[in-house]
Structures are given as C-alpha cells and as structure tokens.
N, C-alpha and C. Protein backbone atom coordinates (compact mmCIF):
# COMPACT_ATOMS: atom_id res chain seq x y z
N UNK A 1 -11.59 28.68 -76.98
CA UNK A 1 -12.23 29.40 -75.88
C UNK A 1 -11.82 28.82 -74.54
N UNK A 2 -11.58 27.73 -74.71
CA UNK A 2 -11.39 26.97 -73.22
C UNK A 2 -10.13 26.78 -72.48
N UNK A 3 -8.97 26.82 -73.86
CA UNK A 3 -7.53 27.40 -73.64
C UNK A 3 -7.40 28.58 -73.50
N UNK A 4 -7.93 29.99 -73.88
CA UNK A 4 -8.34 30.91 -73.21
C UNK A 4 -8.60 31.41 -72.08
N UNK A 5 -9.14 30.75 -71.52
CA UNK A 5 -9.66 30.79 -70.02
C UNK A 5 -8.84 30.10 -69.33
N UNK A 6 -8.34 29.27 -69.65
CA UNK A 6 -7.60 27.82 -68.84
C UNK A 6 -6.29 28.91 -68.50
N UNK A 7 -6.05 29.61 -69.63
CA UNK A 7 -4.58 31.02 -69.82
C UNK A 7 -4.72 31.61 -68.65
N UNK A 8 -5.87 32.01 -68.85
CA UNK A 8 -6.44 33.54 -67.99
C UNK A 8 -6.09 33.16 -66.27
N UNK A 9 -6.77 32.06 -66.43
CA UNK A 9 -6.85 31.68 -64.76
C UNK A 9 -5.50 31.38 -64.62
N UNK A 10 -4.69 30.74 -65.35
CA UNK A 10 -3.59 30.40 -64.44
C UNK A 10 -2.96 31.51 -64.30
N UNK A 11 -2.67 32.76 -65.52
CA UNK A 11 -1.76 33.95 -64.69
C UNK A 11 -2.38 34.74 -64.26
N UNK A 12 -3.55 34.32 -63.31
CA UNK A 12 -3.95 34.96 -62.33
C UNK A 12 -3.40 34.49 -61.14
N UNK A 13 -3.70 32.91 -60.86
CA UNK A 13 -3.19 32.34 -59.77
C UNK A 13 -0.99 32.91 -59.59
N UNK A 14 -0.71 33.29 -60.87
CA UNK A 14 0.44 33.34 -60.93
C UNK A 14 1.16 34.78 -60.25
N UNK A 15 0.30 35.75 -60.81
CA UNK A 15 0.30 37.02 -60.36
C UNK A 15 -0.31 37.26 -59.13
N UNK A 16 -1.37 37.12 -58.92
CA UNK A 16 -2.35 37.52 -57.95
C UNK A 16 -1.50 37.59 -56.35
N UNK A 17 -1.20 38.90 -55.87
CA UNK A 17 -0.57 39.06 -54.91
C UNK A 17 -1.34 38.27 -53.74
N UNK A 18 -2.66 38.46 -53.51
CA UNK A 18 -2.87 37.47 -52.30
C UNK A 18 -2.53 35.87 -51.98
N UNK A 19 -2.88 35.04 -53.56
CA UNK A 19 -2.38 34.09 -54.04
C UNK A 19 -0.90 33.81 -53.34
N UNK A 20 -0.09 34.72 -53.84
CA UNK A 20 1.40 34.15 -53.59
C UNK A 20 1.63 34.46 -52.44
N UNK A 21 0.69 35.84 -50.79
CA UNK A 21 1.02 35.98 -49.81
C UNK A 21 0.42 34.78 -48.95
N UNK A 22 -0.10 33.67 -49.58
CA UNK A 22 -0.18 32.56 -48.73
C UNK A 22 0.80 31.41 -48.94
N UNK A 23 1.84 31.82 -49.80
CA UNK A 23 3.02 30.91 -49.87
C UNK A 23 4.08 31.55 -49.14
N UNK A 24 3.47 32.54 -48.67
CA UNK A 24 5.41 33.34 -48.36
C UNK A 24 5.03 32.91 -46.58
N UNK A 25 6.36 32.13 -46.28
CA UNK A 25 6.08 31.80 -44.46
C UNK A 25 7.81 31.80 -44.41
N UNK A 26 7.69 32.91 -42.79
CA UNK A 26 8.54 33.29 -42.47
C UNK A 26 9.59 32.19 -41.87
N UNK A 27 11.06 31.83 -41.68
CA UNK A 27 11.20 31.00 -41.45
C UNK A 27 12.76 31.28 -40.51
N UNK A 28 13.18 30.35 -39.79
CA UNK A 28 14.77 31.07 -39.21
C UNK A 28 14.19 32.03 -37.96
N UNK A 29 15.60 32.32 -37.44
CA UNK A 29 15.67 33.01 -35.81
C UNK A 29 14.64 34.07 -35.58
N UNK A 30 12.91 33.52 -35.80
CA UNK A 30 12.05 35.02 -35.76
C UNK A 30 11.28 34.59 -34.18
N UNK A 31 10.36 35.11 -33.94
CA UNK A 31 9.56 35.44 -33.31
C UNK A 31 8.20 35.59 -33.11
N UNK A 32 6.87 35.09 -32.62
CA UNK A 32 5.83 35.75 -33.61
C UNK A 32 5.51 37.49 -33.05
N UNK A 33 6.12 38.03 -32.40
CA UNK A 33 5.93 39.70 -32.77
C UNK A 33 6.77 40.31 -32.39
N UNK A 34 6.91 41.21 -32.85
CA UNK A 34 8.40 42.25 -32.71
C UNK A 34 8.88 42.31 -31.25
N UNK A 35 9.82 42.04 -31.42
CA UNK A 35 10.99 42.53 -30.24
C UNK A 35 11.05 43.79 -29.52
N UNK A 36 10.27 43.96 -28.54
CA UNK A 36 10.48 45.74 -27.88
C UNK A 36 11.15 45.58 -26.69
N UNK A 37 11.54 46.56 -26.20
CA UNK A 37 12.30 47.11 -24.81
C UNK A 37 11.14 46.79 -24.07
N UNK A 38 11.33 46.24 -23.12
CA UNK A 38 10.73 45.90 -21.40
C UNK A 38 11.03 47.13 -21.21
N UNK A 39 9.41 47.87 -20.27
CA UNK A 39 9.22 48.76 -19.60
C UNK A 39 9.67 48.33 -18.02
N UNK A 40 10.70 48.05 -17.91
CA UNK A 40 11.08 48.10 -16.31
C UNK A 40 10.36 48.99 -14.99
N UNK A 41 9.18 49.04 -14.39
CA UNK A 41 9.01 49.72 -13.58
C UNK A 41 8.57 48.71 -12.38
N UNK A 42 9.21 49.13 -11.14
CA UNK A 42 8.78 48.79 -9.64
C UNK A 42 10.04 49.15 -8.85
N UNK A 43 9.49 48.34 -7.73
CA UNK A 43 10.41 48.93 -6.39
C UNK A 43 12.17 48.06 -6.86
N UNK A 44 13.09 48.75 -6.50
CA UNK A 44 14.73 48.48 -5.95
C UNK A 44 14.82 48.91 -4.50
N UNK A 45 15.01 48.15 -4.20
CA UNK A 45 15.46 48.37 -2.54
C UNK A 45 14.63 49.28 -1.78
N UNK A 46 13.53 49.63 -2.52
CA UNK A 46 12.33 50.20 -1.28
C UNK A 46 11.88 51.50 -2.41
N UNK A 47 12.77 51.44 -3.39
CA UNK A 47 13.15 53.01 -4.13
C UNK A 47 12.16 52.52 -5.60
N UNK A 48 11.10 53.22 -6.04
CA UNK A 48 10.71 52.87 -7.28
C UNK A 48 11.74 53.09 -8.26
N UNK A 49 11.34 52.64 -9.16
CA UNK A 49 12.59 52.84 -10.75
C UNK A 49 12.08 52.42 -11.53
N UNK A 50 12.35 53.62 -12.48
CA UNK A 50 11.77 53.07 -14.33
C UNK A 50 12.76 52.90 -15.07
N UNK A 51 12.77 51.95 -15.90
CA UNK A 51 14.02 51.66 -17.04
C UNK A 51 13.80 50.79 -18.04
N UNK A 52 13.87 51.22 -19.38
CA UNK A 52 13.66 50.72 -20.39
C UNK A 52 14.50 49.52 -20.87
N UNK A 53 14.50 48.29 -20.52
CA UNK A 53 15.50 47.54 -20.59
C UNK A 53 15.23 46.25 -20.22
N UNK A 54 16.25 45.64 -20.32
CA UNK A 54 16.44 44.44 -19.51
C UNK A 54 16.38 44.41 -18.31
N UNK A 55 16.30 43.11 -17.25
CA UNK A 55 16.03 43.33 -16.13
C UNK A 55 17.36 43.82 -15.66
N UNK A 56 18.61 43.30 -16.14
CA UNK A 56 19.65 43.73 -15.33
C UNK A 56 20.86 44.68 -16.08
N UNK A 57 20.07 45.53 -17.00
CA UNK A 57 20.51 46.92 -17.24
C UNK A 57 20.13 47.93 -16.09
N UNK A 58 18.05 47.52 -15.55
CA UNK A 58 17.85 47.85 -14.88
C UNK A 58 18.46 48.24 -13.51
N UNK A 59 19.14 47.10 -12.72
CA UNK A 59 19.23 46.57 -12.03
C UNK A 59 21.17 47.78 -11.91
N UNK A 60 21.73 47.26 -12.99
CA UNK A 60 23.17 48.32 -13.61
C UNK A 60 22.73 49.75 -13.03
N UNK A 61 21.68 50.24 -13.78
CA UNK A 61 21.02 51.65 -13.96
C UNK A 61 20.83 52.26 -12.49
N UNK A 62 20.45 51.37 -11.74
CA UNK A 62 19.54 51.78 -10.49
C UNK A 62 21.44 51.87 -9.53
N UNK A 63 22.12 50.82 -9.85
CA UNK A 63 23.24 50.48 -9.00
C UNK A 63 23.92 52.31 -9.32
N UNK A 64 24.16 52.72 -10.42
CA UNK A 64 24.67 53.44 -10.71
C UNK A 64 24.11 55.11 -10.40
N UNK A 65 23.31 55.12 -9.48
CA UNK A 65 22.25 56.11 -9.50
C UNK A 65 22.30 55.97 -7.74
N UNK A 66 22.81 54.51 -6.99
CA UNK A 66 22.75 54.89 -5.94
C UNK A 66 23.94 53.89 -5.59
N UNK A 67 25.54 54.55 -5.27
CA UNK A 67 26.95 53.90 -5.14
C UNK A 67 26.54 52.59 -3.78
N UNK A 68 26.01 53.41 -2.53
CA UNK A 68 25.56 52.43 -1.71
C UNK A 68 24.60 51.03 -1.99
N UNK A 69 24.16 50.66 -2.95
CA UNK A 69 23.30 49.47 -3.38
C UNK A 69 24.09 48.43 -3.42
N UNK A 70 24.03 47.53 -3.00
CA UNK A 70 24.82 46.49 -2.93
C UNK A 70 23.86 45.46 -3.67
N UNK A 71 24.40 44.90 -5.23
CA UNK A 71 23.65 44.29 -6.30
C UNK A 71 23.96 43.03 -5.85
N UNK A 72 24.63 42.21 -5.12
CA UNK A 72 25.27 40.93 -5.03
C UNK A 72 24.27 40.47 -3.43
N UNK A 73 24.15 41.48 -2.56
CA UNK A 73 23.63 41.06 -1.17
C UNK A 73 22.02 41.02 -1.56
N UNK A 74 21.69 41.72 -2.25
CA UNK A 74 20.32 41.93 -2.63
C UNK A 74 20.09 40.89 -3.08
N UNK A 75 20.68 40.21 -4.52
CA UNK A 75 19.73 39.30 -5.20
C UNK A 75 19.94 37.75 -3.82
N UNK A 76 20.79 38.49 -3.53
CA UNK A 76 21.35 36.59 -2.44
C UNK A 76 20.65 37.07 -1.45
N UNK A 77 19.48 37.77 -0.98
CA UNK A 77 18.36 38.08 0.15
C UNK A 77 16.63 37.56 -0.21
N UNK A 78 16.46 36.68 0.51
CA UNK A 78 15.27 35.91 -0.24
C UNK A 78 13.87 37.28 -0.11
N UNK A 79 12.92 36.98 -1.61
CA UNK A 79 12.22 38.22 -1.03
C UNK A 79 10.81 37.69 -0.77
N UNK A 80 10.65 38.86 -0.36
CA UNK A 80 9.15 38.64 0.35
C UNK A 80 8.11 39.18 -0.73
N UNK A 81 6.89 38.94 -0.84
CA UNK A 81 6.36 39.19 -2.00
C UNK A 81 4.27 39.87 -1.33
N UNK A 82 3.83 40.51 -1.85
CA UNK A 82 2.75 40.54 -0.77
C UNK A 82 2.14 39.35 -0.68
N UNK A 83 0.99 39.13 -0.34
CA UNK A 83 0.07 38.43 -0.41
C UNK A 83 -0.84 37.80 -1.08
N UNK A 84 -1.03 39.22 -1.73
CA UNK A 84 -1.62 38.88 -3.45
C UNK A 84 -1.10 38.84 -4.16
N UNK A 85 0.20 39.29 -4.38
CA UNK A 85 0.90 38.04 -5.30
C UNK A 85 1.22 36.36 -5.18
N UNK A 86 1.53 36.45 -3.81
CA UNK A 86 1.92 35.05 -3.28
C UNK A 86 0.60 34.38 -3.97
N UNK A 87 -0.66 34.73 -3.54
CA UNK A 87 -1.73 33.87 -3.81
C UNK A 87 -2.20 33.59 -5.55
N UNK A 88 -1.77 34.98 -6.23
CA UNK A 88 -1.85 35.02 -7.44
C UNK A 88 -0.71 33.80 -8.24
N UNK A 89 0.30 33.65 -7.65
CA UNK A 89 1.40 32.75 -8.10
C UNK A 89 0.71 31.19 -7.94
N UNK A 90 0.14 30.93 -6.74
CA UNK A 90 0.19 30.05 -6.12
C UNK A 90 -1.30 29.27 -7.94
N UNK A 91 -2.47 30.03 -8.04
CA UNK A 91 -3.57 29.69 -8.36
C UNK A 91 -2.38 29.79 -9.82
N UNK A 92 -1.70 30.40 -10.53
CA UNK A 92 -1.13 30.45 -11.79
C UNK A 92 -0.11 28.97 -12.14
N UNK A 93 -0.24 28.40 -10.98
CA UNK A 93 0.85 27.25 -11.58
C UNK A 93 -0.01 26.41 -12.34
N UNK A 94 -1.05 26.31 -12.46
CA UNK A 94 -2.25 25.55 -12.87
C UNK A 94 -2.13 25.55 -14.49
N UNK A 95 -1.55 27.18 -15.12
CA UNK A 95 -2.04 27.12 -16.30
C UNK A 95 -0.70 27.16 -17.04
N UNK A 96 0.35 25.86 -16.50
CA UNK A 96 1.55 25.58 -18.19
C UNK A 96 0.56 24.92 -18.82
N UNK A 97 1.38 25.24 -20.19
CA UNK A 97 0.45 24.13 -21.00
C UNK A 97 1.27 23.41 -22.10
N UNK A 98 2.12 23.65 -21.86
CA UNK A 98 3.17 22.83 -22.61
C UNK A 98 4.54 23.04 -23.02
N UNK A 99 5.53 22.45 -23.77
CA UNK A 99 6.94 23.25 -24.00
C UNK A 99 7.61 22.81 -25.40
N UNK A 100 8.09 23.38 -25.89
CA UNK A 100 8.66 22.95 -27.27
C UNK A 100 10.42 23.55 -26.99
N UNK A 101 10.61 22.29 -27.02
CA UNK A 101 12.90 22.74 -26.70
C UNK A 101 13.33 22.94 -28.21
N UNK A 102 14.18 23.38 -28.58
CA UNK A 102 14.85 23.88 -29.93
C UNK A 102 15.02 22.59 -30.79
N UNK A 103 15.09 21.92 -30.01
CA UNK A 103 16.17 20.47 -31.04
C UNK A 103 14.50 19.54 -31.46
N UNK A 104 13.60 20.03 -30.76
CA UNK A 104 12.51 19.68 -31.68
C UNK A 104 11.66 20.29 -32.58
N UNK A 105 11.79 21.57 -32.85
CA UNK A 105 10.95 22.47 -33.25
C UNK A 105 11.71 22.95 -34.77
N UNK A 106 11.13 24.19 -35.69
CA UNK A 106 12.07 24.21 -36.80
C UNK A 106 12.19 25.66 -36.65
N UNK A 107 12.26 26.71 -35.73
CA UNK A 107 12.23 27.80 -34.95
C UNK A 107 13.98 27.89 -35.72
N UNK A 108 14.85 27.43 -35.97
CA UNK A 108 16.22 27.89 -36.06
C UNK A 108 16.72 28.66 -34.89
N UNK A 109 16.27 28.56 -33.84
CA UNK A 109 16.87 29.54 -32.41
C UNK A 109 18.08 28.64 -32.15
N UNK A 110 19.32 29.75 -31.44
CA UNK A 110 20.25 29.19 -31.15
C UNK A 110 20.17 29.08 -29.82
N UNK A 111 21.16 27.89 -29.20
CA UNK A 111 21.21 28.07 -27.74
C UNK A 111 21.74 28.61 -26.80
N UNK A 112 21.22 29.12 -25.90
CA UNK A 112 22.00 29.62 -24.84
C UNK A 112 22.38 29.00 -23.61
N UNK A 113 23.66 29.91 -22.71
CA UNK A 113 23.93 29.81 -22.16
C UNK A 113 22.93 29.43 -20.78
N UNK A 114 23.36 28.21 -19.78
CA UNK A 114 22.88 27.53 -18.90
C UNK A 114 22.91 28.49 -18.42
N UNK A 115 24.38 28.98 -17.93
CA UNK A 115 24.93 29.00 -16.61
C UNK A 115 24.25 30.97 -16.79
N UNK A 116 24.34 31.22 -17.96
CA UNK A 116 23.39 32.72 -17.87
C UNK A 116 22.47 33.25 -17.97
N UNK A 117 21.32 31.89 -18.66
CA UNK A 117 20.05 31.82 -17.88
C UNK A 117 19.50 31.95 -16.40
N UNK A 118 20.52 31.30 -15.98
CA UNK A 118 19.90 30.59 -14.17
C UNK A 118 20.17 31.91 -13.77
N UNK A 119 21.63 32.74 -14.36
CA UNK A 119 21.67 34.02 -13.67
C UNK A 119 20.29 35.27 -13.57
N UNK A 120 19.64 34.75 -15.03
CA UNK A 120 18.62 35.82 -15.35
C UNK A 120 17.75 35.71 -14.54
N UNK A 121 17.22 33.99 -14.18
CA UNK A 121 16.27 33.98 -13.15
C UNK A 121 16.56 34.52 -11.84
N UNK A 122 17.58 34.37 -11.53
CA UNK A 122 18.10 35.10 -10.25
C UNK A 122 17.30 36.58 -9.91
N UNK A 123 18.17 37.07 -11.01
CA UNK A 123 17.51 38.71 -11.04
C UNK A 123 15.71 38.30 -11.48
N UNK A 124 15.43 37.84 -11.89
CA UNK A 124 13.82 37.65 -12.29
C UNK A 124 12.94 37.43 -11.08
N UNK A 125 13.79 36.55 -9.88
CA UNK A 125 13.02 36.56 -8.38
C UNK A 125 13.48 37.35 -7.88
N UNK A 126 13.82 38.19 -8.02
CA UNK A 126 13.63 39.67 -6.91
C UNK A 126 13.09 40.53 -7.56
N UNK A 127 12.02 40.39 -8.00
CA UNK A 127 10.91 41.66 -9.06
C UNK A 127 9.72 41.19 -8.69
N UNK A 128 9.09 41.77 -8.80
CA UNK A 128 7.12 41.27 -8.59
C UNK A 128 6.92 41.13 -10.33
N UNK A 129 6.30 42.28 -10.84
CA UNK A 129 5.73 41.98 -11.63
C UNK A 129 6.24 42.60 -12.78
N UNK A 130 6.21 41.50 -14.25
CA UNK A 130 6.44 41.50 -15.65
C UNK A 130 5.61 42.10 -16.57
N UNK A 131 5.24 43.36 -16.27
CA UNK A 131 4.62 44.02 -17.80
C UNK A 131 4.54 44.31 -19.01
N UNK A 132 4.11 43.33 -19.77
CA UNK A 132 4.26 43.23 -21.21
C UNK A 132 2.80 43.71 -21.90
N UNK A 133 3.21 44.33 -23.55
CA UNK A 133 2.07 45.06 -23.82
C UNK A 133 1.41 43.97 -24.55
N UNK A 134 0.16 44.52 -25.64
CA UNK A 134 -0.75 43.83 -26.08
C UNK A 134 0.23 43.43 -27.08
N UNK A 135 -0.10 41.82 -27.73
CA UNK A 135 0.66 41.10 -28.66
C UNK A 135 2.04 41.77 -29.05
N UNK A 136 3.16 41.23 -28.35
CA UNK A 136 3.93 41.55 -28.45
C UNK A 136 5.20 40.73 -27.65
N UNK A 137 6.38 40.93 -28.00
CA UNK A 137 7.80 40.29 -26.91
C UNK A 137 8.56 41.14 -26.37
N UNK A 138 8.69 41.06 -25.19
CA UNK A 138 9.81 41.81 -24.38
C UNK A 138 11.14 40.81 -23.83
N UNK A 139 12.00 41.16 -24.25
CA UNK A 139 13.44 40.53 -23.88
C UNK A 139 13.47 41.08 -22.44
N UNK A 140 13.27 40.59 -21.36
CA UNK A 140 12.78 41.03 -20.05
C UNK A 140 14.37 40.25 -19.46
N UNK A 141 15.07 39.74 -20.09
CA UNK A 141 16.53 39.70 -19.27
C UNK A 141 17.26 38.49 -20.80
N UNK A 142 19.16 39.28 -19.93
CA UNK A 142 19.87 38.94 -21.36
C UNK A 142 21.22 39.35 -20.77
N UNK A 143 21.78 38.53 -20.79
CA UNK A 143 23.30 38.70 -20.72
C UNK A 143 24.19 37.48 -21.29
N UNK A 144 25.39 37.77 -21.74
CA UNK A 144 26.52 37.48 -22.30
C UNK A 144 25.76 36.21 -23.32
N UNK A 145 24.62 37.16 -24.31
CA UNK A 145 23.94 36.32 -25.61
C UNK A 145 23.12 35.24 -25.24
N UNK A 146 22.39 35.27 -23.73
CA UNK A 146 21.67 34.19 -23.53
C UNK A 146 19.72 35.16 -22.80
N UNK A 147 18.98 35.01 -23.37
CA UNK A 147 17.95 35.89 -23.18
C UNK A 147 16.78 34.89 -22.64
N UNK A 148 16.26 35.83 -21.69
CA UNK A 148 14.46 35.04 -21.41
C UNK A 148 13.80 36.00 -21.99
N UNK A 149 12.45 35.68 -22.89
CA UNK A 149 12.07 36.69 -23.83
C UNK A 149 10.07 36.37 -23.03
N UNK A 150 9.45 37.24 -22.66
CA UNK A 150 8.30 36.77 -22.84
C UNK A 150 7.47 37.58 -23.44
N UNK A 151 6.33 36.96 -24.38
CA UNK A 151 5.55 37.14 -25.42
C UNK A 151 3.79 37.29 -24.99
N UNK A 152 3.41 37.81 -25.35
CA UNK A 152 2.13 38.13 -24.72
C UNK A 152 0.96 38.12 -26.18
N UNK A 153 0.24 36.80 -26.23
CA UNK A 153 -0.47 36.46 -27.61
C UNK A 153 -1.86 37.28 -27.19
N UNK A 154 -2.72 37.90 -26.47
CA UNK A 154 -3.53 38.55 -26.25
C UNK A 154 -3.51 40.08 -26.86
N UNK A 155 -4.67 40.58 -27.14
CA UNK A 155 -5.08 42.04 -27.53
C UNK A 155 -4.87 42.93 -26.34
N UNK A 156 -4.59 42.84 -25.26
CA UNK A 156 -4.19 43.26 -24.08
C UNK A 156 -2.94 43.44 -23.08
N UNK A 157 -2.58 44.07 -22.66
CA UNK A 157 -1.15 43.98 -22.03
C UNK A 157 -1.75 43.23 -20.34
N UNK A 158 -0.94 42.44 -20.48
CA UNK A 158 -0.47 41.57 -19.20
C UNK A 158 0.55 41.51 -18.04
N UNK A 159 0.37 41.03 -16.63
CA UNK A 159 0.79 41.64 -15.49
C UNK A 159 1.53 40.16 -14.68
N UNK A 160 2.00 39.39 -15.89
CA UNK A 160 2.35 38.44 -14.22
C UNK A 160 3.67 38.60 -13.49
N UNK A 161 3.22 37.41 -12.34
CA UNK A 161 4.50 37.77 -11.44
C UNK A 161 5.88 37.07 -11.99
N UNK A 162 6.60 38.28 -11.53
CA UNK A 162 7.97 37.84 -12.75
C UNK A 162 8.94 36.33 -11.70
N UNK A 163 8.53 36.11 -10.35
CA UNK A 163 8.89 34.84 -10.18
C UNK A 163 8.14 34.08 -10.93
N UNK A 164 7.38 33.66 -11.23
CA UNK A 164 6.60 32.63 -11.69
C UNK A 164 6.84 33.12 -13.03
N UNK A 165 7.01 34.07 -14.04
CA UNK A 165 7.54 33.55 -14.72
C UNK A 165 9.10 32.83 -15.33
N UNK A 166 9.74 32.90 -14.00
CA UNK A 166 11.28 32.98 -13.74
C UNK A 166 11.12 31.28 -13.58
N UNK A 167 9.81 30.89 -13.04
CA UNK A 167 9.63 29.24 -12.98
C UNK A 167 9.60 28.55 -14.43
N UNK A 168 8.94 29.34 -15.57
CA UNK A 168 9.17 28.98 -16.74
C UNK A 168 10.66 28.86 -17.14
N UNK A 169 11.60 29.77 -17.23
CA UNK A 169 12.61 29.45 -17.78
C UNK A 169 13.44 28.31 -16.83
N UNK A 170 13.36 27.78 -15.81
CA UNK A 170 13.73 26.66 -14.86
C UNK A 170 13.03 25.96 -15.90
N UNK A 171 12.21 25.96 -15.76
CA UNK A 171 11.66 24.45 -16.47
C UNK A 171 12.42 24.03 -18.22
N UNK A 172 12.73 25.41 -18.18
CA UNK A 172 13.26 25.06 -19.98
C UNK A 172 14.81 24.31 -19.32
N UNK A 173 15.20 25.08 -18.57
CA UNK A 173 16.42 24.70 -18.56
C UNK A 173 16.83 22.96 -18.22
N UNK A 174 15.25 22.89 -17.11
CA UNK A 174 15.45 21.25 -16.72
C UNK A 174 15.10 20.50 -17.90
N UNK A 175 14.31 20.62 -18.75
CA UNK A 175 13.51 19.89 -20.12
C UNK A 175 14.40 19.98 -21.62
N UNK A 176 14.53 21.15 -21.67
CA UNK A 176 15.63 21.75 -22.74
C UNK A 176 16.76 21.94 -22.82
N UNK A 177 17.93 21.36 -22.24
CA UNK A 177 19.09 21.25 -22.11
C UNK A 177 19.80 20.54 -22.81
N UNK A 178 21.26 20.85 -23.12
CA UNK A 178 21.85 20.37 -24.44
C UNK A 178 23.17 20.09 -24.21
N UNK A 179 24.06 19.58 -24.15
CA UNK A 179 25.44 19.48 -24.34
C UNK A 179 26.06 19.33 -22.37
N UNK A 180 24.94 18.33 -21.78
CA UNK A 180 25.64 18.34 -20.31
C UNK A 180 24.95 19.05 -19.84
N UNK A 181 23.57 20.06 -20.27
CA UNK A 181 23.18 20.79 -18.76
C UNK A 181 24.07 22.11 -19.68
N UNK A 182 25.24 22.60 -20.34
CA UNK A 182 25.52 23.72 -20.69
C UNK A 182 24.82 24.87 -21.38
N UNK A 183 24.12 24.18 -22.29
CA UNK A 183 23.11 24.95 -23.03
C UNK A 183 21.68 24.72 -22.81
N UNK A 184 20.79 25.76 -23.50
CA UNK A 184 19.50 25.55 -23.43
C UNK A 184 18.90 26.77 -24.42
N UNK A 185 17.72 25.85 -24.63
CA UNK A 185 16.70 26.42 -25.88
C UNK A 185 15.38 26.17 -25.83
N UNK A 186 14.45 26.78 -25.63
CA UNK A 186 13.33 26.16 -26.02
C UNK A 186 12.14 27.31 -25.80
N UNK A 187 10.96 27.04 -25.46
CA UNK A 187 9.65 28.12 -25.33
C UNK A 187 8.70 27.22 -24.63
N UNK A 188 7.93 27.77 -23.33
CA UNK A 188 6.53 27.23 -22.53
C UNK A 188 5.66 28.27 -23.05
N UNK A 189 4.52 27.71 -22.73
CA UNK A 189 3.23 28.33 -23.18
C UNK A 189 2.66 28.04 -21.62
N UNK A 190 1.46 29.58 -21.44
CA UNK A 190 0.57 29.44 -21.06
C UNK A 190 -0.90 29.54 -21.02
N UNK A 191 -1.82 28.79 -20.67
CA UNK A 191 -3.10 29.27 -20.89
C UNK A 191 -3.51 30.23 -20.94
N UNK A 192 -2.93 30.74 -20.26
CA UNK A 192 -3.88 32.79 -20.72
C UNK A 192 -3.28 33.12 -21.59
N UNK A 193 -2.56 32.57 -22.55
CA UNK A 193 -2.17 33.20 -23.45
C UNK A 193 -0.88 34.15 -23.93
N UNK A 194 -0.21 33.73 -23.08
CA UNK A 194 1.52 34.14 -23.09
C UNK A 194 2.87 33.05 -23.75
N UNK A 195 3.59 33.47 -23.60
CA UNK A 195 4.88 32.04 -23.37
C UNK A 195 5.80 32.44 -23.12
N UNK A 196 7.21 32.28 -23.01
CA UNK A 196 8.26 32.37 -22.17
C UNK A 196 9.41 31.34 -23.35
N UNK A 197 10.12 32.53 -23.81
CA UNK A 197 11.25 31.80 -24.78
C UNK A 197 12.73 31.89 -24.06
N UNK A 198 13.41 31.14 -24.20
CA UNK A 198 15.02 30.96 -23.31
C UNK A 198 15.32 31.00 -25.06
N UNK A 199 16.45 31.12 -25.42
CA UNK A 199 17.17 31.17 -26.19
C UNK A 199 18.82 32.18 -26.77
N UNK A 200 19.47 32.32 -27.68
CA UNK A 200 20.51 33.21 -27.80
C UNK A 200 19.67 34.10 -28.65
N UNK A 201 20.17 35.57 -28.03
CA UNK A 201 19.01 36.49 -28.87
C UNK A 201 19.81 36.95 -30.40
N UNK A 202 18.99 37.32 -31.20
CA UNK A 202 19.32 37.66 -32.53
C UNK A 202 20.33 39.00 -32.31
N UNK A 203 20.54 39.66 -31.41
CA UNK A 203 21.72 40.75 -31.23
C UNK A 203 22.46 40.20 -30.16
N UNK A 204 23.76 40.72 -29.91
CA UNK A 204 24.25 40.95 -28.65
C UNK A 204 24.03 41.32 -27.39
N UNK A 205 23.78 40.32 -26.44
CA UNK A 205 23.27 41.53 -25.28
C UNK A 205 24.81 40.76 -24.28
C-alpha cells in the first residue's frame, strides 16, 4: 500500500504540468517583455510627427517628407525644453536605483557599439518625451546593431523625458564599457519602475 502511493505521487510530481512549469526558466538574449515598435509622436522642427519606430527612422521619415530639414544642424542645436519638463527632469534624477553591465549578469546580451550608442543619445536629446506602454519594451533607438531599449515594469504606460532617459544610457556607457571604451552592455533601473537596456539587439537594426 505504501509503495503504491509512494508510485502515485511521484508520477504525479513527474507529469504534473504545473510541477515542471516551475522548472522551465527562460534563459539567453531575452527580455522581460516583448519587444514592440516605439510609438514615435512629438514635435520635428516645430512640425508634429508620428512614426512607428526608432528614434532615428523617425527622424529618416520626417527628413524624407521635408527635403529642406537639415538632420545634422538640428541635432548639433542645443534644445530648449519647457519648463515642466526641465523641472520634471530635474526632481527625476533622484530615482536611479541601480545598474547591472553584461559581464556581470547571466542575461547572455551582446555588446554594443560605443561609438553608436552616444549617437543614439544624441538623437534621444532632441525629443521631450518617451512613451512606452503598460509592461512592456520599446527599442526607442538602434543603429548599425547597437540599441537603447526602454522597458516599462508597471500596469500603466509611462511618459518620461527622453533626455533623462538618454542620461541612463551615458551612464551605461561610463560604468559598462568593454574593450577601451569600444563597447558597451548593460541595464539601469528606476524607481518608478522602468529601466533602460544598452545592448546589441537580437535583429539587425
């Protein structure tokens, strides 16, 4: 009777699908939530614009829609930001809360490019604001395989200012750097509940 039971229970533990969905952990170049297109919307050069994309598909999109835009004088023109953002930036530096670089973590992310990060931030300070939806990642800029990705861990979609989060990926790059300052990898967190990943993205961009 007692080998019986002793049977029973174990090919339960053996079978039992919930059982084995607490052994299965995801592991390698993931994410914790799916990868979507950045809703690109705000002002270009005085001109609103929507674009599903990266910041500087956006940025392509808008150039191509108006021949006179000059993409090179623009980002090299310091911008002005209102007020309430300025002040909103200013009270948000308060809440990093920490950083994990690639070469310590078991994330399997590859690294990216320095020198096409710093470019992303470039384009990242001339935007106000980063709209990302409820729990979820937007690849919010990406070129030649080097991406700033930010993630939004809340039931809510979130509004910050995309300089300040353009200060996150600076910081990866000063903290997380690899091979001379060439590469970089890593992820900040913030208290409200976001983070900010630098890394090489799982496609081509």
């Amino acid at each position: 009777m007692i080998i019986t039971i002793l049977l029973s229970l174990l090919a339960f533990l053996t079978f039992s699908p919930s059982t084995t969905a607490l052994t299965v952990h995801r592991s390698g170049d993931t994410l914790p939530y799916a990868l979507t297109p950045w809703q690109f919307k705000g002002e270009i050069d005085g001109n609103y614009f929507e674009y599903n994309g990266t910041i500087e598909q956006a940025f392509a999109a808008y150039a191509a829609l108006h021949p006179s835009f000059n993409l090179t004088a623009y980002l090299d023109t310091p911008h002005t930001e209102s007020a309430h953002l300025s002040n909103t930036t200013t009270l948000s530096r308060r809440n990093k809360d920490g950083r994990s670089c690639c070469r310590n973590n078991a994330q399997g992310w590859k690294y990216a490019s320095t020198d096409r990060i710093q470019e992303g931030i470039r384009y990242l300070q001339r935007f106000d604001i980063c709209d990302v939806g409820p729990r979820t990642c937007n690849q919010i800029s990406c070129s030649y395989d080097s991406a700033i990705i930010l993630c939004n861990d809340n039931n809510y979609g979130i509004r910050p200012n995309c300089r300040y989060i353009a200060s996150y990926a600076t910081d990866l790059v000063t903290w997380c750097n690899w091979e001379m300052f060439t590469q970089v990898c890593g992820q900040e967190f913030d208290t409200d509940h976001y983070n900010v990943v630098v890394r090489k993205p799982d496609r081509h961009c």
